[in-house]
Protein backbone atom coordinates (compact mmCIF):
# COMPACT_ATOMS: atom_id res chain seq x y z
CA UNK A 1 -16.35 -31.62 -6.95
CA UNK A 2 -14.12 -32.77 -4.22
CA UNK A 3 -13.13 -32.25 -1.07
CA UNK A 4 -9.98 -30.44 -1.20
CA UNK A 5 -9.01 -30.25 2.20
CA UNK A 6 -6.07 -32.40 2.08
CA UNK A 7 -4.61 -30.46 -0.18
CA UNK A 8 -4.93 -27.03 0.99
CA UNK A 9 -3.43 -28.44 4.68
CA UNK A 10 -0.65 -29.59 1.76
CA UNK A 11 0.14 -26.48 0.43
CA UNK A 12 -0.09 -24.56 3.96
CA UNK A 13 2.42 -27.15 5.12
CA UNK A 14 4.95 -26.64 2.25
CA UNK A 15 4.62 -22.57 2.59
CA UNK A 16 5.21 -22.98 6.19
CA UNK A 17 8.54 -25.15 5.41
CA UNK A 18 9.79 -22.46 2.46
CA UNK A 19 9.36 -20.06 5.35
CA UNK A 20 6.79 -17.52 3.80
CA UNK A 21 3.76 -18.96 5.99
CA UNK A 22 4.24 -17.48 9.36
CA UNK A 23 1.20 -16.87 11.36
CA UNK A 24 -0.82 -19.13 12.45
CA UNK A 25 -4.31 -16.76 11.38
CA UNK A 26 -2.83 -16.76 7.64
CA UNK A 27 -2.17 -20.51 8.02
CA UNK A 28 -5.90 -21.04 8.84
CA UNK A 29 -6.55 -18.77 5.85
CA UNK A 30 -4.84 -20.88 3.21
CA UNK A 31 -6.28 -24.45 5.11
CA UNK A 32 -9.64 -22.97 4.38
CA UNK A 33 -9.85 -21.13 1.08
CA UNK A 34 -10.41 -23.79 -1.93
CA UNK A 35 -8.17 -22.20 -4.56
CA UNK A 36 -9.57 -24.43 -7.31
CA UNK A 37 -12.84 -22.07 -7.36
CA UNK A 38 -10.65 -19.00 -7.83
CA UNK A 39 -9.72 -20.72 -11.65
CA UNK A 40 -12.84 -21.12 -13.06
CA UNK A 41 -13.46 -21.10 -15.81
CA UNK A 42 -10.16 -22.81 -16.36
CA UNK A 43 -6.50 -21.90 -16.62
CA UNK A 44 -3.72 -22.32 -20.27
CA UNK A 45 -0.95 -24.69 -18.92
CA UNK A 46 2.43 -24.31 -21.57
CA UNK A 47 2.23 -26.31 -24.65
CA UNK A 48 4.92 -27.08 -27.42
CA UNK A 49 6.07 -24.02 -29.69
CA UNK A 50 5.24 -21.57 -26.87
CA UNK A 51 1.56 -22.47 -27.20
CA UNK A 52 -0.93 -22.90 -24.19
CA UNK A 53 -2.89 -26.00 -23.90
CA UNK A 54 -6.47 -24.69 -22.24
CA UNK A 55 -7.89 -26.97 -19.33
CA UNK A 56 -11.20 -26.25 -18.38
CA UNK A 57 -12.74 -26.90 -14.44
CA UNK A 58 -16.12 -28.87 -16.43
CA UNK A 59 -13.97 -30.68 -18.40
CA UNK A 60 -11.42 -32.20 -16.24
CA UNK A 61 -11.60 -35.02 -14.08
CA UNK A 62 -12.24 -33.30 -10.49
CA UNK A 63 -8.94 -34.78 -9.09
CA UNK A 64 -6.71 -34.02 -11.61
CA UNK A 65 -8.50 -30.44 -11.62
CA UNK A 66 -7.72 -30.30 -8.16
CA UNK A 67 -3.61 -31.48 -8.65
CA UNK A 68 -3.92 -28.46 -10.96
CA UNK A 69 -5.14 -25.78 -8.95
CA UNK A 70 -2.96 -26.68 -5.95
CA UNK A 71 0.38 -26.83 -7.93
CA UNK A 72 2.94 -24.51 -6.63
CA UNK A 73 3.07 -22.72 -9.67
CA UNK A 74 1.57 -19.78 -11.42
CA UNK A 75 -1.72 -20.49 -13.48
CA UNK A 76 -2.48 -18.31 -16.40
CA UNK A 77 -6.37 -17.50 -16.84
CA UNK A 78 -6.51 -14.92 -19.27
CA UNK A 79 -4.53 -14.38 -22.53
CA UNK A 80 -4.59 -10.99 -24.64
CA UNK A 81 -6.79 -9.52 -22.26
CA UNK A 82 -9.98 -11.67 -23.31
CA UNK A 83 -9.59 -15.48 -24.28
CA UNK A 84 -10.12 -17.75 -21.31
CA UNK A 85 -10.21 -21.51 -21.33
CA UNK A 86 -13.61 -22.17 -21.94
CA UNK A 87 -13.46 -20.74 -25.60
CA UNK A 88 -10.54 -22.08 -26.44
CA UNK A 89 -10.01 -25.44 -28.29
CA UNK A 90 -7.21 -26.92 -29.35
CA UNK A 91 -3.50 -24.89 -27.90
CA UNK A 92 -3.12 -21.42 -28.65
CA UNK A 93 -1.16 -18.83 -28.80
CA UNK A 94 -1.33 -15.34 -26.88
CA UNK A 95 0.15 -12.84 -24.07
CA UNK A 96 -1.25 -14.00 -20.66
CA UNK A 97 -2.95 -11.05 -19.30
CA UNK A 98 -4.24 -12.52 -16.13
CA UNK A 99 -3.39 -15.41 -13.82
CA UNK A 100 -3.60 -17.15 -10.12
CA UNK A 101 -0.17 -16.20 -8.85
CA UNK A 102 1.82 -19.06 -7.53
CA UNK A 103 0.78 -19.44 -3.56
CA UNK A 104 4.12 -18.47 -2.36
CA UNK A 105 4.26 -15.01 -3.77
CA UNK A 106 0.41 -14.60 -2.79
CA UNK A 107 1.12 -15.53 0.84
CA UNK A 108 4.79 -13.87 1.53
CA UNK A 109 3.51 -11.07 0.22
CA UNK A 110 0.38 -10.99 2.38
CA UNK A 111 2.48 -11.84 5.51
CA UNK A 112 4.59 -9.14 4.89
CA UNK A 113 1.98 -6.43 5.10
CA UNK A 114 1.55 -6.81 9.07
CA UNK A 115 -2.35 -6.59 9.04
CA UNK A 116 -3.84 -6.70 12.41
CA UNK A 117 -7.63 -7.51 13.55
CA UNK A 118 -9.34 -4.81 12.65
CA UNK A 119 -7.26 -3.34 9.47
CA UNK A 120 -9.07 -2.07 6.21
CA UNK A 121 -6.75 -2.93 3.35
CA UNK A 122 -7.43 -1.77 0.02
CA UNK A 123 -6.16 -4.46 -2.74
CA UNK A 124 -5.51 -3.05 -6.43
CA UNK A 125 -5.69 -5.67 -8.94
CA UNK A 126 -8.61 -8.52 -8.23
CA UNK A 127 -7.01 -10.96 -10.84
CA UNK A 128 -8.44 -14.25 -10.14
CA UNK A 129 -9.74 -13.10 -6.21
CA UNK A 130 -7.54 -15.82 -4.59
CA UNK A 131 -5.58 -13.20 -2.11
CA UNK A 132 -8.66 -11.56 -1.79
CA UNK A 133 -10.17 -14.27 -0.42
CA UNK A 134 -7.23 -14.96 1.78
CA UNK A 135 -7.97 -11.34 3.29
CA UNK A 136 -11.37 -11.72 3.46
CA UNK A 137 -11.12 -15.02 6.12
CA UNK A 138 -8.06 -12.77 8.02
CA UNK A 139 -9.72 -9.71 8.05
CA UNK A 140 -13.09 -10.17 7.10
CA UNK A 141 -15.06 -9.08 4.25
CA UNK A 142 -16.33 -6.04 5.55
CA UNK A 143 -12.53 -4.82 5.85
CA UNK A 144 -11.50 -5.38 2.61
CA UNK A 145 -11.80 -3.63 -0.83
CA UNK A 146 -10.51 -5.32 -3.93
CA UNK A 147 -9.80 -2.91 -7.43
CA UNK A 148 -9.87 -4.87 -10.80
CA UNK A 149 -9.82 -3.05 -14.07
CA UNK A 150 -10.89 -5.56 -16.71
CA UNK A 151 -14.55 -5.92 -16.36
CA UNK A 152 -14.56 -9.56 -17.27
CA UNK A 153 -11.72 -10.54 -14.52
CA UNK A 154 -13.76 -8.86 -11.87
CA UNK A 155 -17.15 -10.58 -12.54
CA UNK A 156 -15.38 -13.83 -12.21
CA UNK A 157 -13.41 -13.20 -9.18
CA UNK A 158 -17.09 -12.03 -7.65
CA UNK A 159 -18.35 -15.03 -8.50
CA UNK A 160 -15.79 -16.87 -6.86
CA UNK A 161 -15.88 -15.26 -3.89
CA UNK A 162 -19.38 -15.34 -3.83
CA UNK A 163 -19.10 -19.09 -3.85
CA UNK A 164 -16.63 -19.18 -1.16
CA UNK A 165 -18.94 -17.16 0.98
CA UNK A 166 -17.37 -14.03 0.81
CA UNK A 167 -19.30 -10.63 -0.33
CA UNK A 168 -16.47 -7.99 -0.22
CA UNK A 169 -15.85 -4.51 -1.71
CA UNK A 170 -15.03 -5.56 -5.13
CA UNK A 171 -14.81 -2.08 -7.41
CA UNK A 172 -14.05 -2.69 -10.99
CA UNK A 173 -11.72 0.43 -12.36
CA UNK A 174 -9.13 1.94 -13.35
CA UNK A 175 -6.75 0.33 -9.95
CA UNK A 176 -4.61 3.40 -10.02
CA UNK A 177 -7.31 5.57 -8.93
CA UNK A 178 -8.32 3.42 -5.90
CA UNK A 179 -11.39 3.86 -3.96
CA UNK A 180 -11.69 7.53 -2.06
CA UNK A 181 -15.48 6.75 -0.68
CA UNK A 182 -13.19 4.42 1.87
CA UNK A 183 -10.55 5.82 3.05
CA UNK A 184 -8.39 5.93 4.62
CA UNK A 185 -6.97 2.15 4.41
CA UNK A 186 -5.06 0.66 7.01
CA UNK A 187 -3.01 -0.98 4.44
CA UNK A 188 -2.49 -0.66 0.34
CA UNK A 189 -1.38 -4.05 -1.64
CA UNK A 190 -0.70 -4.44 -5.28
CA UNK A 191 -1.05 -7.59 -7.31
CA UNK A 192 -0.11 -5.74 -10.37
CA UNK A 193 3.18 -3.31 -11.01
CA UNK A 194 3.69 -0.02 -11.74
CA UNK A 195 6.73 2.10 -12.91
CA UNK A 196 5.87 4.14 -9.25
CA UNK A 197 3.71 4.13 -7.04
CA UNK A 198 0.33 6.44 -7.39
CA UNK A 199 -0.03 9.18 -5.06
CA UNK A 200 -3.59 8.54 -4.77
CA UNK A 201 -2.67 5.13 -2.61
CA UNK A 202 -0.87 7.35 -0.62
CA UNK A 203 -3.40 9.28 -0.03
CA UNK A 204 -5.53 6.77 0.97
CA UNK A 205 -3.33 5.24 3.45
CA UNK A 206 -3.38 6.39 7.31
CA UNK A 207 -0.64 7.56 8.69
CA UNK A 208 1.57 4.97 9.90
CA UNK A 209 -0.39 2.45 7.42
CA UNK A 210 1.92 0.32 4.97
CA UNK A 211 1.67 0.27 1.01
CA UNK A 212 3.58 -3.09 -0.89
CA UNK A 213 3.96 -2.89 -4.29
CA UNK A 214 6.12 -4.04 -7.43
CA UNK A 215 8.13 -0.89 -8.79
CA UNK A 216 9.95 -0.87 -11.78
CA UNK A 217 10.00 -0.51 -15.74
CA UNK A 218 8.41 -2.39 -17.77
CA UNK A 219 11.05 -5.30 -18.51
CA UNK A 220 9.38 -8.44 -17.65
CA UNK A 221 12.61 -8.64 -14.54
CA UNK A 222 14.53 -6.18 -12.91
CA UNK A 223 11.70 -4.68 -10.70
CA UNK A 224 11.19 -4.55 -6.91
CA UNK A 225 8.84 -5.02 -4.00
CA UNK A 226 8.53 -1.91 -2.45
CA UNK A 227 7.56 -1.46 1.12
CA UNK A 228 6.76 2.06 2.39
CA UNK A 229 4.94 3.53 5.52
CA UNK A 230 2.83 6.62 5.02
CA UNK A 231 3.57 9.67 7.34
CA UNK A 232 1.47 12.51 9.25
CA UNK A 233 3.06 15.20 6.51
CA UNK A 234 1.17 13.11 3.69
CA UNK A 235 4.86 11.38 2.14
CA UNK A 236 5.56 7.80 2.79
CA UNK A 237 9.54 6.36 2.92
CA UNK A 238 10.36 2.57 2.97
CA UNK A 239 13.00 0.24 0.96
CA UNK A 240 12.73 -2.48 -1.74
CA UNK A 241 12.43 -5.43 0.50
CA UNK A 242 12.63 -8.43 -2.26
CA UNK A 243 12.70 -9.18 -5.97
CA UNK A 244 9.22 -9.52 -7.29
CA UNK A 245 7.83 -10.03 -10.67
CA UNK A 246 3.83 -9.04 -11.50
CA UNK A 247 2.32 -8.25 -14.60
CA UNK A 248 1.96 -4.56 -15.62
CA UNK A 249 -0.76 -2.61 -14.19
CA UNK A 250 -3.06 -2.48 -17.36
CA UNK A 251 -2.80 1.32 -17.39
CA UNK A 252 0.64 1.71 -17.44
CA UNK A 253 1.77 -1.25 -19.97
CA UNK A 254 3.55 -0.93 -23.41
CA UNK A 255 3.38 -2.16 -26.82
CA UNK A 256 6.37 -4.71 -27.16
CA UNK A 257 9.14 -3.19 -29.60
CA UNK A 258 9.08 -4.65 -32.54
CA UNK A 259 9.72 -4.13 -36.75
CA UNK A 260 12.58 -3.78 -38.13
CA UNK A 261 15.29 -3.34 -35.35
CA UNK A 262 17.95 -2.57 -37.57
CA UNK A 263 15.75 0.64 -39.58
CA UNK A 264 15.10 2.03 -35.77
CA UNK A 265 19.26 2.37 -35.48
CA UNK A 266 20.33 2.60 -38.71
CA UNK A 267 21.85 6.90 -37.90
CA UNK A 268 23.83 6.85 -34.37
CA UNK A 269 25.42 9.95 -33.32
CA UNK A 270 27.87 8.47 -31.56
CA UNK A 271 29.64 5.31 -31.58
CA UNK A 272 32.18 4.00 -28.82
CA UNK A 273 33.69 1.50 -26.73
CA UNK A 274 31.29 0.56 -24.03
CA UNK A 275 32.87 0.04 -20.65
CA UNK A 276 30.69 -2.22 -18.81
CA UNK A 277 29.00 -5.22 -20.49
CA UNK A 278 25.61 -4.64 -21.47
CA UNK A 279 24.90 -8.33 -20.47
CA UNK A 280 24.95 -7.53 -17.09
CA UNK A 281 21.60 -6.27 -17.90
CA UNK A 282 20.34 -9.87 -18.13
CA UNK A 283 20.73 -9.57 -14.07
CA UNK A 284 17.87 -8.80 -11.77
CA UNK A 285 20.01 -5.75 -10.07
CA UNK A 286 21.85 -4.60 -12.51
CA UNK A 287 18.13 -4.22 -14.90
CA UNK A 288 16.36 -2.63 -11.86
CA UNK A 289 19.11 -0.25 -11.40
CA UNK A 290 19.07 0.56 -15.33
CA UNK A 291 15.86 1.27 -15.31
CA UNK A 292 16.44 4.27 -12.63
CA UNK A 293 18.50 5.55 -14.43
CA UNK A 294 16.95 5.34 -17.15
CA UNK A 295 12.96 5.40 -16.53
CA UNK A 296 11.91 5.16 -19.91
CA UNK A 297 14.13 2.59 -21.62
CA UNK A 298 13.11 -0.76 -22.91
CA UNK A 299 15.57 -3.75 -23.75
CA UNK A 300 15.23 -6.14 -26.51
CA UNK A 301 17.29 -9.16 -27.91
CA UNK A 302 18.03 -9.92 -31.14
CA UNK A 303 20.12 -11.41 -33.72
CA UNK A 304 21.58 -10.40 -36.95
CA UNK A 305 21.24 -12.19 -40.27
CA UNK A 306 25.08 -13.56 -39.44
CA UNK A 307 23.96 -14.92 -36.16
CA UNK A 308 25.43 -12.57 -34.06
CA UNK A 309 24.21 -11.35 -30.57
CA UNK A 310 22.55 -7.80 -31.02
CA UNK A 311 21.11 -6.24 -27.87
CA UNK A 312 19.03 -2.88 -28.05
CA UNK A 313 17.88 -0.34 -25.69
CA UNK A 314 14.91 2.02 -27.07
CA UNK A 315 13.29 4.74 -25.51
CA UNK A 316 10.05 5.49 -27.70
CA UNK A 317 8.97 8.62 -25.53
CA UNK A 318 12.18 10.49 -26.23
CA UNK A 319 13.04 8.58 -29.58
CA UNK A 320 16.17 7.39 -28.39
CA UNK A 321 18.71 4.33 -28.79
CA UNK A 322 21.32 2.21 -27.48
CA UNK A 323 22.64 -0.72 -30.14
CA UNK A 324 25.43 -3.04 -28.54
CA UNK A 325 27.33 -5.53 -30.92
CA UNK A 326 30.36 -7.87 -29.45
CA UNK A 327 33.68 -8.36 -31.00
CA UNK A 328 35.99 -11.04 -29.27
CA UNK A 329 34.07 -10.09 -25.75
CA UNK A 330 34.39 -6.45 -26.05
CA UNK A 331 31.02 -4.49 -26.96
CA UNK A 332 30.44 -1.19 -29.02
CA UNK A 333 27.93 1.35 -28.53
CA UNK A 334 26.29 2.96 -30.98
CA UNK A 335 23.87 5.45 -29.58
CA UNK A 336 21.66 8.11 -31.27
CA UNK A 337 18.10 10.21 -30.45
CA UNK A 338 18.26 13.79 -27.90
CA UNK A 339 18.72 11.51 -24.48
CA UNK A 340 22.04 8.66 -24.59
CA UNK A 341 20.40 6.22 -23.18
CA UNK A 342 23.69 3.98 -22.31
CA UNK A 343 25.41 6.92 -20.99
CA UNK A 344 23.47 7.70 -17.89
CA UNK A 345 22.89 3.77 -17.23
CA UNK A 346 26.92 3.32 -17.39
CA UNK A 347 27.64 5.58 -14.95
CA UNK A 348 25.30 3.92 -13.27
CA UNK A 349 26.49 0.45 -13.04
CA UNK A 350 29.93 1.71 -12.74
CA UNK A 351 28.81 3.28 -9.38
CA UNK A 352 27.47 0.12 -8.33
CA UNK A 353 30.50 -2.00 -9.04
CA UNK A 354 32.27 0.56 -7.40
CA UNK A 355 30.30 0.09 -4.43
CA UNK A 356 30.79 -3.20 -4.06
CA UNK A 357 27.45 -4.31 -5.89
CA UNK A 358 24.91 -4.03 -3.22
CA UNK A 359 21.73 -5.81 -3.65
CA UNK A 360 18.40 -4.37 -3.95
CA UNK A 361 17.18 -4.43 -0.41
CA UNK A 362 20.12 -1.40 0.12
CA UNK A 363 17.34 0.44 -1.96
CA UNK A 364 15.22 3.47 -0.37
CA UNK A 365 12.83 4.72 -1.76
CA UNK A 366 10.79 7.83 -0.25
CA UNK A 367 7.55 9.26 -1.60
CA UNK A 368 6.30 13.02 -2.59
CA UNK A 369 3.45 14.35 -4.18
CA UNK A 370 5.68 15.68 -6.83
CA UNK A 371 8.67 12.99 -6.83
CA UNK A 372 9.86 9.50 -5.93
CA UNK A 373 13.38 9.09 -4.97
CA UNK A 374 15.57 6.35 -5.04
CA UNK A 375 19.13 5.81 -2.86
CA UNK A 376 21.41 3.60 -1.56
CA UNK A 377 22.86 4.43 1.33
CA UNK A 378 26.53 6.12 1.81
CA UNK A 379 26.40 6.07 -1.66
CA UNK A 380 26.01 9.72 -3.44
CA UNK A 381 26.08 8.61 -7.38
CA UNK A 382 23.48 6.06 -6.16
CA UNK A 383 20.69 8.36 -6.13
CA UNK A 384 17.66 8.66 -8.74
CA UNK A 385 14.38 10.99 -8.51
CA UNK A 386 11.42 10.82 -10.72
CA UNK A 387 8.43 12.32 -10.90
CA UNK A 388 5.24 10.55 -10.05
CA UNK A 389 2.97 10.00 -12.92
C-alpha cells in the first residue's frame, strides 16, 4: 500500500479544470476517498482481439496499481456477470457486467443532484461503491442507502467501504424496487439505466426531491440523463439534461440479436425507398429519438457475404423488422412483422430535421403512474408517451 494522496488532490484538480468539480464539500470528497480500494479485487484493462488482460490489486506493484486506479478512465471489474480478476489468468474474453465508472461521470453526475447537509439519497446500483463512498463523506453514512442487485458486487463494495470507514445502508436487490422501510429520499440517483424510470423511485422521493437517471433503449448510445423533480400530486416533470451512457439495469437488459440475420428477414411485406438515411442512427440524437419512437427496437450491423453494409432494426417483442441495404447512397427498406418499425421512426426524424435538429436537452420528460411522456417544445410531432413498466 501507498499513500495515495497525491493523486486523489490530482484527479480533484483535473475534474475541477474539465468543469464537473464544483463545490468545494465534493472536492474534499474526492481528495479523501482512495478509489484504488473500491477495485479490489482487480479490474480487465483491453487486450488485443477484443480480449481483457486481468490486473489484480495483490499482484501489482502498489504504484503502478495506484496509476491504475486513478486513470481518468472507466475500469471494468466484472465480466459476464461473475469472472473478476482474481480468477482469471491469462486475457479473456467476456461482456463487462460491472465497472468503476470513469471519475468524471461519477462526480458531474453527483454535483448535479444538488444534495444539501442533511439529504437522504437513495443510490440504485452499488457497482464497485466508489460514488457511494463519495456520498457517504458529503452526506454521511447514516444518510445514504446504496441498492446493488448482484450479490457478489455488493459484498465487495461493503467491504470496501468498510475499509474506508464507512458503514452505510447497503441493500442487495432487485434496484428497481428500491428501499420503502426509508422513505421518503431526499434525492434518487442511478448508476445503472433503464428504458424509464420506476414509479417506485418516485414514490420514494419527497416532494420537491430530485431523481437523475439514464433513460433510454437498450442500444449501448443514444440514451439520456434524465433529471426530474417529484411533485405534491405524486408525478415528477424534468428534461434530459446531458448524454450519458451506463450499463443496463440487470433487470431490464436483453439478449444481443444474433443467428442468422438474413433467415430473421428473409419475408418483408413491404419494400420501399427510405427517405432519411438510416445512418443517422449511428448519432447520439438521432438513436435516442428512434428509440421513442420506437421503444422496443434494437439495431444491429452487419455485412453481407459481398461485403456490403447491411443495417437491421428488430423488435423481438412484437416480431418485427426493418432491413436497410445502400445502392449508390440511396437506401431501401424492406420491412415486415404487425408493427413497421422504420415507419414510425421516419416520421420521426423527419420532424426533427424539420425542426431544425434540436439537441437532447430540448427534451421533457414528465412522469405518471400510468405513463412517461416525452416532448420537445413548440414542437407537436415531437411528442412520445409510454407506459411505465
Amino acid at each position: 500500500m501507498i499513500d495515495t494522496t497525491p493523486q486523489r488532490r490530482a484527479l480533484a484538480g483535473r475534474l475541477a479544470q474539465a468543469g464537473v468539480l464544483v463545490s468545494p464539500r465534493w472536492r474534499a470528497a474526492v481528495e479523501n476517498v482512495p478509489r484504488e480500494l473500491f477495485l479490489h479485487p482487480g479490474v480487465f484493462l483491453p487486450a488485443e482481439g477484443g480480449r481483457w488482460r486481468p490486473v489484480t490489486a495483490a499482484g501489482t506493484d502498489p504504484v503502478e496499481w495506484a496509476r491504475i486506479a486513478y486513470r481518468d478512465e472507466s475500469l471494468t471489474t466484472q465480466l459476464d456477470g461473475e469472472l473478476t480478476a482474481d480468477r482469471a489468468g491469462d486475457p479473456v474474453t467476456g461482456s463487462p457486467t460491472s465497472s468503476s465508472t470513469t471519475p468524471v461521470t461519477v462526480v458531474d453526475m453527483i454535483e448535479k443532484l444538488k444534495v444539501e447537509d442533511g439529504h437522504r439519497v437513495l443510490e440504485i446500483g452499488t457497482g464497485t461503491g466508489y460514488s457511494a463512498a463519495l456520498m457517504c463523506f458529503r452526506l454521511g453514512e447514516d444518510n445514504v442507502t446504496t441498492i446493488e442487485v448482484d450479490p457478489d458486487v455488493s459484498a465487495r463494495a461493503d467491504a470496501a467501504l468498510e475499509a474506508a470507514g464507512f458503514s452505510t445502508w447497503t441493500v442487495t436487490g432487485d434496484g428497481l424496487l428500491g428501499h420503502p422501510h426509508r422513505a421518503p429520499y431526499d434525492r434518487v440517483i442511478a448508476t445503472c439505466a433503464v428504458r424509464r424510470i420506476p414509479y417506485s423511485w418516485i414514490r420514494q422521493t419527497k416532494p420537491g426531491g430530485i431523481v437523475l437517471a439514464t433513460v433510454g433503449g437498450s442500444w449501448q448510445y443514444g440514451t439520456g440523463l434524465a433529471k426530474v423533480t417529484v411533485s405534491g400530486d405524486g408525478t415528477a416533470e424534468g428534461r434530459i439534461i446531458d448524454r450519458s451512457s451506463f450499463m443496463q439495469a440487470r433487470s431490464q437488459s436483453e439478449v444481443p440479436i444474433a443467428g442468422d440475420l438474413s433467415a430473421r428477414t428473409a419475408y418483408a411485406d413491404s419494400e420501399r425507398k427510405s427517405q432519411v438515411s438510416p445512418l443517422l442512427l449511428e448519432d447520439w440524437m438521432p438513436a435516442f429519438l428512434a428509440q421513442l419512437a420506437a421503444p422496443g427496437a434494437r439495431f444491429t450491423r452487419a455485412t453481407s457475404p459481398a461485403g456490403a453494409r447491411l443495417l437491421h432494426l428488430f423488435d423481438p417483442d412484437r416480431e418485427s423488422f426493418a432491413s436497410f441495404t445502400e445502392n449508390e447512397g440511396t437506401w431501401t427498406v424492406r420491412q415486415g412483422g404487425p408493427v413497421a418499425l422504420w415507419d414510425a421512426i421516419e416520421r420521426t426524424l423527419t420532424a426533427w430535421l424539420d425542426a431544425d435538429s434540436p439537441c437532447i436537452t430540448a427534451v421533457r420528460l414528465h412522469i405518471t403512474q400510468a405513463t412517461h411522456t416525452y416532448w420537445i417544445d413548440g414542437h407537436p410531432p415531437l411528442r412520445w408517451q409510454h407506459r411505465l413498466l
